[in-house]
Structure formats: structure tokens, C-alpha cells
C-alpha atoms as a PDB file:
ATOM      1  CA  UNK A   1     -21.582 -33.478  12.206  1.00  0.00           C
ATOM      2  CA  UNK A   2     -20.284 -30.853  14.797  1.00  0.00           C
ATOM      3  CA  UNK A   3     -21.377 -27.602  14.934  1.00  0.00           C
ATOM      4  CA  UNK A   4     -18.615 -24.793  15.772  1.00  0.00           C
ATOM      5  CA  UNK A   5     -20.000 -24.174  18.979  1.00  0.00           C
ATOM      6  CA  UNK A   6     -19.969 -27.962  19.775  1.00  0.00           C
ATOM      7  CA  UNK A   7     -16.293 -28.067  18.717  1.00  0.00           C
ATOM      8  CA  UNK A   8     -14.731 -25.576  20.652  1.00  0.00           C
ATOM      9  CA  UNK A   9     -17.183 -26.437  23.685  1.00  0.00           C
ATOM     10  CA  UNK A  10     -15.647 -30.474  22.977  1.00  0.00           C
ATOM     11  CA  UNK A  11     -11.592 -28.446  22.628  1.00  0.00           C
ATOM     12  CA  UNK A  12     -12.657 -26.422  25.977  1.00  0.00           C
ATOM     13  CA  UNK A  13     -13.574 -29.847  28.233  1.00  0.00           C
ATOM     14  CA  UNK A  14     -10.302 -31.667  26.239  1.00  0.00           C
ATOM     15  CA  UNK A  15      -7.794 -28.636  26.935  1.00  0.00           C
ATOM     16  CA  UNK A  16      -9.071 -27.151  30.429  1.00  0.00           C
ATOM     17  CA  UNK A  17      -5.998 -24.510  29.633  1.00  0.00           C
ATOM     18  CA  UNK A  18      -7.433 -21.087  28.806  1.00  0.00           C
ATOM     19  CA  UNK A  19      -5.182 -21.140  25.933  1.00  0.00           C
ATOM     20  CA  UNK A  20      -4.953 -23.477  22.934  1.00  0.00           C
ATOM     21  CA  UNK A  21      -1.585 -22.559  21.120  1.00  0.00           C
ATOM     22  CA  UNK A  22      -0.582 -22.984  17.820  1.00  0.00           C
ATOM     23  CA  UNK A  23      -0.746 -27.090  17.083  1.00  0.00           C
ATOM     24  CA  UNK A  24      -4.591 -26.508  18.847  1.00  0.00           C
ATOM     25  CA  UNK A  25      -5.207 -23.575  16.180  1.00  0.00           C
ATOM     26  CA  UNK A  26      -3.654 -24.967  13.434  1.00  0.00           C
ATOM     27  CA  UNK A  27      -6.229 -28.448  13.672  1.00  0.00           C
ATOM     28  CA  UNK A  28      -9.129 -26.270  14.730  1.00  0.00           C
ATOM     29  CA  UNK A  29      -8.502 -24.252  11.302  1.00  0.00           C
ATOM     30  CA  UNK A  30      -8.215 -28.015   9.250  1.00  0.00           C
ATOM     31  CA  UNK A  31     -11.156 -29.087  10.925  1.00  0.00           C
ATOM     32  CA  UNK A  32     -12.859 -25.741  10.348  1.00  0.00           C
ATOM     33  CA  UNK A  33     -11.753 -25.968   6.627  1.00  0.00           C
ATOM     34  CA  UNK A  34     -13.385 -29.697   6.184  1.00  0.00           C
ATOM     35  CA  UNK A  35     -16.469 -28.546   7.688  1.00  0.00           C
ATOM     36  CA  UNK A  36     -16.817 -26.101   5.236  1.00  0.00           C
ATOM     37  CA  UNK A  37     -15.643 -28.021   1.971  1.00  0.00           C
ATOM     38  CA  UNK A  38     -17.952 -30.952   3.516  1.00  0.00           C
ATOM     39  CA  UNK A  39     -21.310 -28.435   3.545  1.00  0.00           C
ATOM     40  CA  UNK A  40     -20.574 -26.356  -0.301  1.00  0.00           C
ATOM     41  CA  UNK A  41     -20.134 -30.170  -1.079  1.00  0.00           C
ATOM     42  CA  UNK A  42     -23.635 -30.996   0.293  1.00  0.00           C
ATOM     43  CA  UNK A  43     -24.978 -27.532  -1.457  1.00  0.00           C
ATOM     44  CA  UNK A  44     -23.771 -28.977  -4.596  1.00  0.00           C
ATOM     45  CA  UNK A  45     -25.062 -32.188  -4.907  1.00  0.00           C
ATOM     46  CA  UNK A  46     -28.520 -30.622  -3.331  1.00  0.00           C
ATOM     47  CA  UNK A  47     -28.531 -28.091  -6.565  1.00  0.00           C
ATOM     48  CA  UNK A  48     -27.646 -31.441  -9.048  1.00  0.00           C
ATOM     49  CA  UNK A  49     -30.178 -33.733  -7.402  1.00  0.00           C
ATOM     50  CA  UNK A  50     -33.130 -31.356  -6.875  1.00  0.00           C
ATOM     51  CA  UNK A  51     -32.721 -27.768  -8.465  1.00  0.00           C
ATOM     52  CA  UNK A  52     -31.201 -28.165 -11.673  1.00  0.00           C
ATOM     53  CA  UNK A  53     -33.319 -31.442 -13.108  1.00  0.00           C
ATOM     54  CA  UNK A  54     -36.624 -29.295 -12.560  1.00  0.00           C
ATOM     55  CA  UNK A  55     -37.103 -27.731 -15.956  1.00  0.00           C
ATOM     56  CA  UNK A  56     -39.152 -25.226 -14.322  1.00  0.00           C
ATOM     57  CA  UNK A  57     -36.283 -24.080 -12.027  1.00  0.00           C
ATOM     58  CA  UNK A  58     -33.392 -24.254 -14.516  1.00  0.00           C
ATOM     59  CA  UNK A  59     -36.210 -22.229 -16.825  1.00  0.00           C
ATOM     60  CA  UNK A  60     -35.891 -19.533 -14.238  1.00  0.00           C
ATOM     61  CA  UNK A  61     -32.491 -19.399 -13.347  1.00  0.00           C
ATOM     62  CA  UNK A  62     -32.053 -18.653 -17.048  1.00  0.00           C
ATOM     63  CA  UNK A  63     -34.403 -16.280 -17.466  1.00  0.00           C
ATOM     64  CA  UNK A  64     -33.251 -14.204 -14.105  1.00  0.00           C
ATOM     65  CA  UNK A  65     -29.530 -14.409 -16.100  1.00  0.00           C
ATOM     66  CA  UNK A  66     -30.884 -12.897 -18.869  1.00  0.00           C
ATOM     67  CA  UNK A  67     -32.698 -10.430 -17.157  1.00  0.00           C
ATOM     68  CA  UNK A  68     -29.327  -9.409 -15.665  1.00  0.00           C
ATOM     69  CA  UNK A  69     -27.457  -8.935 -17.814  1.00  0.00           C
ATOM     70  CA  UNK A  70     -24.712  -7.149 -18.610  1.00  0.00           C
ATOM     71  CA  UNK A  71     -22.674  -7.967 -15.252  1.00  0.00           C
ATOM     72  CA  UNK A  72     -20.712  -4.759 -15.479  1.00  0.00           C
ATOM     73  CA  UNK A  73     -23.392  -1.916 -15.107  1.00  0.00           C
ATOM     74  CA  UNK A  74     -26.682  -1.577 -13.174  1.00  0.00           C
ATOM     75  CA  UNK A  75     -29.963  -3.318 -13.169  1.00  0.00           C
ATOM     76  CA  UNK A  76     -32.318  -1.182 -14.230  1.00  0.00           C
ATOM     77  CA  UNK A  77     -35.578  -1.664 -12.144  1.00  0.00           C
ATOM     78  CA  UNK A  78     -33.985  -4.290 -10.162  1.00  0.00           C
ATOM     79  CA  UNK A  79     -37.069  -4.135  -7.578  1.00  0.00           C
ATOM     80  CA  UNK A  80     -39.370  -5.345 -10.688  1.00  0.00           C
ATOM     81  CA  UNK A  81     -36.894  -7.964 -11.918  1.00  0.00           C
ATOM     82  CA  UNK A  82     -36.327  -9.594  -8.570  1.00  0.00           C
ATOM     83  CA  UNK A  83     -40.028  -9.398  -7.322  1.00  0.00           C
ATOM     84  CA  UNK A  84     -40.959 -10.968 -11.049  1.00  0.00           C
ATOM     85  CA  UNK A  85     -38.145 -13.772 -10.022  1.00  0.00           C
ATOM     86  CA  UNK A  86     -40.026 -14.284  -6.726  1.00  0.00           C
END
């Protein structure tokens, strides 16, 4: 897969004009957008296939939820909490 960089260097040698209008922007933002879908899709499947059938790691994850709880105030000795999670 293309990088960013390698895109718009591949849309620079393609389109020698310095500018690349609105059809040009409109398929660099689809393409962009698929990139991005395409890698959170790859994070996903990573986290099903690996992360979360380790009962150690899904053991973790739990406790670190707990451990943060509630959402809506403060952690209270976060630096403890996070360096136990380490």
C-alpha cells in the first residue's frame, strides 16, 4: 500500500500542473479516506487475532477499566495506576 507521501509524489509526476483542482482533491480525499478505513480495519482484526484471545491481556484491559473508573471525574493517582498497567 501507498504511503501519503508516495501518493502525492505519484499525483505530482501524473499532473506536472502546480495545481490539482477540485476532481484531483476530491479522489485524493476518497483515496485518503480508504487508506484510513483500510488501516483501523487492519488494527481491528490485529486486536481480535492477537490481543483479545490472550487471557492475560484481556485480564488487564479489564482490570485498567476498573481502575478507571468513573469516566466523568479524575483519576486519582493516575501516575500509580498507569505505571502498575505498565
Amino acid at each position: 500500500m501507498f504511503t501519503t507521501c508516495e501518493v502525492l509524489i505519484l499525483m505530482s509526476l501524473m499532473c506536472p500542473q502546480r495545481t490539482v483542482g477540485t476532481w484531483g482533491l476530491t479522489g485524493l480525499d476518497r483515496l485518503l479516506c480508504f487508506m484510513i478505513v483500510q488501516e483501523l480495519q487492519n488494527f481491528t482484526s490485529f486486536l481480535e487475532r492477537r490481543v483479545l484471545k490472550d487471557k492475560t491481556s484481556v485480564d488487564l484491559f479489564n482490570k485498567l477499566s476498573a481502575e478507571l473508573e468513573p469516566v466523568t471525574s479524575l483519576i486519582s493517582m493516575c501516575c500509580a495506576v498507569l505505571s502498575n498497567s505498565v
